[in-house]
N, C-alpha and C. Protein backbone atom coordinates (compact mmCIF):
# COMPACT_ATOMS: atom_id res chain seq x y z
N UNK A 1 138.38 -111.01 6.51
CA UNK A 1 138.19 -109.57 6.49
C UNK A 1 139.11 -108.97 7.54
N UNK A 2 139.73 -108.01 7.37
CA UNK A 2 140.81 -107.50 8.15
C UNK A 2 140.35 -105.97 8.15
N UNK A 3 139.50 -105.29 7.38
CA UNK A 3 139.43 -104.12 8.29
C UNK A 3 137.84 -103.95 7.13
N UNK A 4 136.46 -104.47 8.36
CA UNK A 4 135.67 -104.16 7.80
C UNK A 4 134.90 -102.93 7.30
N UNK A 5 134.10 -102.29 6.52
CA UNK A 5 133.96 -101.16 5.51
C UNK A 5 132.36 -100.98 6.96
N UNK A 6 131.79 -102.24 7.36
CA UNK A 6 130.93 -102.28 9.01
C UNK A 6 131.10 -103.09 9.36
N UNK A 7 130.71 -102.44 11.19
CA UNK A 7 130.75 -103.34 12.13
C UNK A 7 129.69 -103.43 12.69
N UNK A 8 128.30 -103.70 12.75
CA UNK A 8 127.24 -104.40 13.64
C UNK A 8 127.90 -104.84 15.22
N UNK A 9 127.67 -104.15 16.44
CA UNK A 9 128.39 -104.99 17.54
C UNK A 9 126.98 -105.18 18.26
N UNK A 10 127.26 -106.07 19.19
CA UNK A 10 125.63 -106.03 19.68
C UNK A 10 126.27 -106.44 21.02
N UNK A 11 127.47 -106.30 21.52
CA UNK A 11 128.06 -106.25 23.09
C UNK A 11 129.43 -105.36 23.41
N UNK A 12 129.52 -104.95 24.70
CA UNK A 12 131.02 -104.55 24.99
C UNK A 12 131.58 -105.20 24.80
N UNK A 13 131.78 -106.28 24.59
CA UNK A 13 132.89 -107.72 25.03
C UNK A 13 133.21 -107.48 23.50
N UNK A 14 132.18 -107.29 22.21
CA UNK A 14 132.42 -107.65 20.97
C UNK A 14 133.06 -106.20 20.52
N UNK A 15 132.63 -105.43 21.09
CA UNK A 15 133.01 -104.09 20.57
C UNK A 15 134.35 -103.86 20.71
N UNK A 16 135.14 -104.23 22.29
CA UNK A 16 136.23 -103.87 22.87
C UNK A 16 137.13 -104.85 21.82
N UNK A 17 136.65 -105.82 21.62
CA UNK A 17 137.86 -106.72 20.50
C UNK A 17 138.13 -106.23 19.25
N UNK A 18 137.06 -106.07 18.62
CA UNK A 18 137.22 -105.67 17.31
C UNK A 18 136.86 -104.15 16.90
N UNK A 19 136.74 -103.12 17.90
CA UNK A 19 136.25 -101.97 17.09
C UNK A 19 137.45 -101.39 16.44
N UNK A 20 138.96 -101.45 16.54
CA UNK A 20 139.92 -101.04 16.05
C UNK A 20 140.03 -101.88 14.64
N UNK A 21 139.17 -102.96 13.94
CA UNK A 21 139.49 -103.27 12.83
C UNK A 21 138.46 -102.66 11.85
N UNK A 22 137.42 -101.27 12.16
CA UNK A 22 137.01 -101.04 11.39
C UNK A 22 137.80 -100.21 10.56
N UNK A 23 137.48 -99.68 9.46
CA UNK A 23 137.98 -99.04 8.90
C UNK A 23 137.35 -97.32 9.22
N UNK A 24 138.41 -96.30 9.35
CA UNK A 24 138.27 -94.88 9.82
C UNK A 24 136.93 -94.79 9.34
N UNK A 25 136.40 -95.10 7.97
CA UNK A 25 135.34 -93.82 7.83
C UNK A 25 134.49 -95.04 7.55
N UNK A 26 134.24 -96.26 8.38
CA UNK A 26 133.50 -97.04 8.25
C UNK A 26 132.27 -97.26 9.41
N UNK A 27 131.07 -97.59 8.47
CA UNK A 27 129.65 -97.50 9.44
C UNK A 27 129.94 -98.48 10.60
N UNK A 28 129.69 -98.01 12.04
CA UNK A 28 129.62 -98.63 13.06
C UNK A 28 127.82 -98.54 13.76
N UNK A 29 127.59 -99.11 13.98
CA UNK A 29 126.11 -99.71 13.95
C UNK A 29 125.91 -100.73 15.45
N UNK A 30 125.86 -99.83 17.22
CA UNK A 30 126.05 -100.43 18.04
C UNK A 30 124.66 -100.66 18.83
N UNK A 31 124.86 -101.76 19.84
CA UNK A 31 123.76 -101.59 20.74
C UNK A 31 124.16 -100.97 21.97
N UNK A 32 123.38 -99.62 22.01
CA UNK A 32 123.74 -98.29 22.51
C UNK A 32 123.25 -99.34 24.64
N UNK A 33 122.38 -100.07 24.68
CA UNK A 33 121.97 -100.15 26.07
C UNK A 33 123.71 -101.43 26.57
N UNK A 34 123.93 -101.76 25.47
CA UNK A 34 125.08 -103.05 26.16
C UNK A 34 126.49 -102.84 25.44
N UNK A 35 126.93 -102.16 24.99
CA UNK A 35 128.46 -101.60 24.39
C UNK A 35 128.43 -100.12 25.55
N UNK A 36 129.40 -100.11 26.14
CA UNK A 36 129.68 -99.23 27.25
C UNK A 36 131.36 -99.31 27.56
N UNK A 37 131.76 -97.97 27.63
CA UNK A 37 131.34 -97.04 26.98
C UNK A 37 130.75 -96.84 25.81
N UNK A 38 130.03 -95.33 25.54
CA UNK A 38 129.28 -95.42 24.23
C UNK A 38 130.64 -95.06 23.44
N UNK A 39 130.60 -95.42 22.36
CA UNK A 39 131.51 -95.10 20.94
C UNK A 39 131.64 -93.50 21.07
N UNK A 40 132.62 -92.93 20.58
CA UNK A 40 132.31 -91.98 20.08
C UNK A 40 131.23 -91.62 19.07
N UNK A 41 130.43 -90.40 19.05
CA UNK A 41 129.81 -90.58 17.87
C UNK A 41 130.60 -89.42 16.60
N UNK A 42 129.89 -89.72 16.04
CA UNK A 42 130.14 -89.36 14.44
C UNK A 42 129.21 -89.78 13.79
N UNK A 43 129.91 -89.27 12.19
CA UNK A 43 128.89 -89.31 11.40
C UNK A 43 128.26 -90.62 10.52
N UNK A 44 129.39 -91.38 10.99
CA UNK A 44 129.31 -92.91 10.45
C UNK A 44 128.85 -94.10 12.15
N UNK A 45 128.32 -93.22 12.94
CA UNK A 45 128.22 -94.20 14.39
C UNK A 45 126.76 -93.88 15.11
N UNK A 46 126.28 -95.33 14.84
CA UNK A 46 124.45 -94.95 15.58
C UNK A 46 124.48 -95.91 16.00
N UNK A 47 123.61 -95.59 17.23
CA UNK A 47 123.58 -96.62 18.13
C UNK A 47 121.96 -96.88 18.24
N UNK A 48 121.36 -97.99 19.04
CA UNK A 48 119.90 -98.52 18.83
C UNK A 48 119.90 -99.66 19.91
N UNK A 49 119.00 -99.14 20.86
CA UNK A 49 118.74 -99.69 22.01
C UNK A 49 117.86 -101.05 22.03
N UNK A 50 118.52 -102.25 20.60
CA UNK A 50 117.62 -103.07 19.95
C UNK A 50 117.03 -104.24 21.12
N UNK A 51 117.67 -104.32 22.13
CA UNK A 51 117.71 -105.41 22.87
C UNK A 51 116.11 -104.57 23.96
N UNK A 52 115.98 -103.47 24.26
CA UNK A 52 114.98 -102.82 24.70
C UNK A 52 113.80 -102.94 24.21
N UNK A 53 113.70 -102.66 22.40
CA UNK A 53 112.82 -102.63 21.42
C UNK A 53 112.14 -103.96 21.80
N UNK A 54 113.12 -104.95 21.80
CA UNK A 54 112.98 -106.05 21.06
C UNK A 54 111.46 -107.08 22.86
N UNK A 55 111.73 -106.92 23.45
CA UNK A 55 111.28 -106.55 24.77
C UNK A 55 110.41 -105.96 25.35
N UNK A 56 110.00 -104.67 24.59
CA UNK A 56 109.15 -104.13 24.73
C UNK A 56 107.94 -104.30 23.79
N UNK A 57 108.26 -105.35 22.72
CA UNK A 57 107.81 -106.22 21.89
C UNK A 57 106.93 -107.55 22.46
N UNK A 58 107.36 -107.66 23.32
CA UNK A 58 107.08 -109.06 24.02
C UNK A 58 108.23 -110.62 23.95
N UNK A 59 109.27 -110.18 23.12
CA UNK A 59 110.29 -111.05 22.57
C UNK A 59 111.33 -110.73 22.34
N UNK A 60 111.88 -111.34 23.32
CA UNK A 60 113.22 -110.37 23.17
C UNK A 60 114.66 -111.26 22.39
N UNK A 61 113.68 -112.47 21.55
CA UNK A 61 114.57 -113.32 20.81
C UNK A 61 114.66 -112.74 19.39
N UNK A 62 113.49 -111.74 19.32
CA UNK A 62 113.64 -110.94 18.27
C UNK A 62 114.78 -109.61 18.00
N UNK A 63 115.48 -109.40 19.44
CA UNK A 63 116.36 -108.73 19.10
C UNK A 63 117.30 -108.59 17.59
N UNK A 64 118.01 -109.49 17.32
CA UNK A 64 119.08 -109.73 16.03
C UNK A 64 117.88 -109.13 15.03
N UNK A 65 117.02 -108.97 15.10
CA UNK A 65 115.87 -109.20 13.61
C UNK A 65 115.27 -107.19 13.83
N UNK A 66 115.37 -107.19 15.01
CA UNK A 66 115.13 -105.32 15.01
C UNK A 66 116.89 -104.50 14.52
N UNK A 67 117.29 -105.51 15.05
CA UNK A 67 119.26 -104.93 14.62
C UNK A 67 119.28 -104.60 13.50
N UNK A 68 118.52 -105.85 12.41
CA UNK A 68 118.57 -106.06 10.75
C UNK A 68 117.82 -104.44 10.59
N UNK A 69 116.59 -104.32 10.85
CA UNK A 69 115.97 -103.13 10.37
C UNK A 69 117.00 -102.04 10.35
N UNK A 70 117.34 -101.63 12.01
CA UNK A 70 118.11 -100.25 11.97
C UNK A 70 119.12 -100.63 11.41
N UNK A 71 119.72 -101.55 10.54
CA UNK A 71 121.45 -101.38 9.76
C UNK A 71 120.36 -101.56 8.63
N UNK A 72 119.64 -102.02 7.96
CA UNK A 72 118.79 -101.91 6.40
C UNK A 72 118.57 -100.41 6.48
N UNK A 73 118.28 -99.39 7.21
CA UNK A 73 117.75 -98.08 7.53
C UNK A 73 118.77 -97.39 7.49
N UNK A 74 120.36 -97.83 8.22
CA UNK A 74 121.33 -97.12 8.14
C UNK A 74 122.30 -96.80 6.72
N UNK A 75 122.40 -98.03 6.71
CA UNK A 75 123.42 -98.69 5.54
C UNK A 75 122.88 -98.16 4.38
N UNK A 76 121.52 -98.16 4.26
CA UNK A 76 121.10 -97.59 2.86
C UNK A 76 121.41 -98.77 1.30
N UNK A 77 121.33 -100.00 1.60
CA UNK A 77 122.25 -100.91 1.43
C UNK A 77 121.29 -101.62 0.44
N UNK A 78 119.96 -101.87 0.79
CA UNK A 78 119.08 -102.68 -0.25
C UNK A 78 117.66 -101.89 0.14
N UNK A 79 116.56 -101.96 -0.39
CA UNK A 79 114.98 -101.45 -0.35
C UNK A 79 114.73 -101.57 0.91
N UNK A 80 113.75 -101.11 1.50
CA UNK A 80 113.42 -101.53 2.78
C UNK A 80 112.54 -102.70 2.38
N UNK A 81 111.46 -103.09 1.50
CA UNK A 81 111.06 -103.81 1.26
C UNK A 81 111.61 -104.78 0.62
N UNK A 82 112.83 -105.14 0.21
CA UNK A 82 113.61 -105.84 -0.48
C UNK A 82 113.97 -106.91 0.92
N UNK A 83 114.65 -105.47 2.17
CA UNK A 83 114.85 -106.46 3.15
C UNK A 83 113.72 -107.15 4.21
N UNK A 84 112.44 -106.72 3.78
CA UNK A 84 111.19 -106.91 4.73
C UNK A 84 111.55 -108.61 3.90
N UNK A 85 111.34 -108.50 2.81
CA UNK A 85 111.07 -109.89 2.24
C UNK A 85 111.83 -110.95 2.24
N UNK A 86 113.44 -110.72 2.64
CA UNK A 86 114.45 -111.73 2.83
C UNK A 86 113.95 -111.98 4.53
N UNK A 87 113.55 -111.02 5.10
CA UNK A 87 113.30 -111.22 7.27
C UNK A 87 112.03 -112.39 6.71
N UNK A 88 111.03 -111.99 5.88
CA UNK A 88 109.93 -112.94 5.92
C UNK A 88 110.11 -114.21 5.46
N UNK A 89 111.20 -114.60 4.66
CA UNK A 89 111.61 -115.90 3.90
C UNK A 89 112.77 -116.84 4.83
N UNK A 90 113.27 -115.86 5.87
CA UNK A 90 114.43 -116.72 6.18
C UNK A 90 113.56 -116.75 8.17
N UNK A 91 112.85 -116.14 8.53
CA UNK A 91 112.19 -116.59 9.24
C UNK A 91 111.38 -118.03 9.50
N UNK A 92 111.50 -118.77 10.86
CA UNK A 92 110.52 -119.89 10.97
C UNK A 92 109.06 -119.48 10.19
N UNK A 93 108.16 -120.61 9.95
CA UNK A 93 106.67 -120.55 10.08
C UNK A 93 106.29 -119.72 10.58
N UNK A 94 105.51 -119.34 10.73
CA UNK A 94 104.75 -119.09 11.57
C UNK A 94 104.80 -117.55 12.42
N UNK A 95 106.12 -117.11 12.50
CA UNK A 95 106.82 -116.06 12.89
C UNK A 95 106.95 -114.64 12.07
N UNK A 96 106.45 -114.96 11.08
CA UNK A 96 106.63 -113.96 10.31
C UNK A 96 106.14 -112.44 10.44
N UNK A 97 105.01 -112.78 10.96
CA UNK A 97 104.82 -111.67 11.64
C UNK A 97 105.28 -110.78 12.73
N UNK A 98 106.02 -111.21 13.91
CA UNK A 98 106.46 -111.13 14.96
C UNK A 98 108.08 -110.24 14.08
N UNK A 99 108.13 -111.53 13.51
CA UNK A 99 109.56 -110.63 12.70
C UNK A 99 109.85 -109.50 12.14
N UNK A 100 109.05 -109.31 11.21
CA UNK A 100 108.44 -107.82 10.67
C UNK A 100 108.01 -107.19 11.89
N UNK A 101 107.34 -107.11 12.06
CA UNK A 101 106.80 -106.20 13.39
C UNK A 101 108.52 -105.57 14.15
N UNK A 102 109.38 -106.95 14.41
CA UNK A 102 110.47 -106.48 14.64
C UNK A 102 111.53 -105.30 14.18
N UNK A 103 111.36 -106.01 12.79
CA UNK A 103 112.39 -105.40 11.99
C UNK A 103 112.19 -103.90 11.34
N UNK A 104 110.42 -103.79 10.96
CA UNK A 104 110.19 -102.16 11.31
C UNK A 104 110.36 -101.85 12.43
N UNK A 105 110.35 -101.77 13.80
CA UNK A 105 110.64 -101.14 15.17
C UNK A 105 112.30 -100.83 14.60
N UNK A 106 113.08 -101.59 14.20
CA UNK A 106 114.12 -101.35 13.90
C UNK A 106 114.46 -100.08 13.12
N UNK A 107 113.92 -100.23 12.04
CA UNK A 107 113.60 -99.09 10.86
C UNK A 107 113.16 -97.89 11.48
N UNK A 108 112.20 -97.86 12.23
CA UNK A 108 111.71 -96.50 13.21
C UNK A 108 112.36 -95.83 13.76
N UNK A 109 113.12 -96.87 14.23
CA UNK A 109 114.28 -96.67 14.94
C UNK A 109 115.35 -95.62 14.95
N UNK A 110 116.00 -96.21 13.99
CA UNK A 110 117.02 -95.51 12.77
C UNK A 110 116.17 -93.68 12.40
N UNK A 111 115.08 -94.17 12.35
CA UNK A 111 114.25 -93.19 11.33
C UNK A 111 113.86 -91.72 12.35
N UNK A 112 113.31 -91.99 13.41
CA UNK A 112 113.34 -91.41 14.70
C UNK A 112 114.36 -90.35 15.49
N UNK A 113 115.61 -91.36 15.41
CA UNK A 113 116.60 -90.94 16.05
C UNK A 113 117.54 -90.07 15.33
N UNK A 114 117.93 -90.60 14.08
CA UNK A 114 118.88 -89.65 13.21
C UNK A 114 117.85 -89.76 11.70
N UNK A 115 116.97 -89.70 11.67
CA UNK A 115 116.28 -88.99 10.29
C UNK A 115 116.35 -90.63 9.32
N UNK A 116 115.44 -90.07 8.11
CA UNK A 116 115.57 -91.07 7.28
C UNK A 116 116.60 -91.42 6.28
């Protein structure tokens, strides 16, 4: 992929390398507490303080899995329940709950900050 249509970054380090291969009018989707500077915003650029969420959760290994929600919320990309059910299938045992729990905080997220 040479100039992705999104970019998911979830660090400065990842952002500063690759944010010039998105494409102009392509969704950028950052973690607003650890990409610094913030992005410009626009209308294709939200940011989500997932690593906070994820923490204030009690687990902050759940981060990547609150990320999934707010880009399923952003992207507009598949059901929300379409993606509840791939987080619940590709999750360990046992976790499934913890995950969901995640991945709506994610969704809220999104939903909260710039609308549904």
């Amino acid at each position: 992929i040479r100039q992705p249509d999104i970019f998911v970054v979830m660090s400065g380090e990842g952002y500063e390398q690759h944010f010039h291969e998105l494409k102009d009018d392509g969704l950028l989707i950052y973690e607003k507490d650890l990409v610094t500077p913030q992005p410009r915003p626009g209308p294709r650029a939200f940011g989500v303080g997932s690593t906070r969420i994820a923490e204030e959760r009690g687990r902050s290994i759940v981060q990547n899995i609150v990320m999934v929600g707010f880009f399923a919320a952003a992207a507009h990309l598949v059901s929300r329940q379409a993606m509840r059910d791939a987080v619940k299938g590709a999750v360990p045992a046992g976790t499934e709950e913890l995950n969901l729990g995640a991945f709506d905080a994610g969704w809220a997220a999104f939903e909260t900050d710039y609308g549904s």
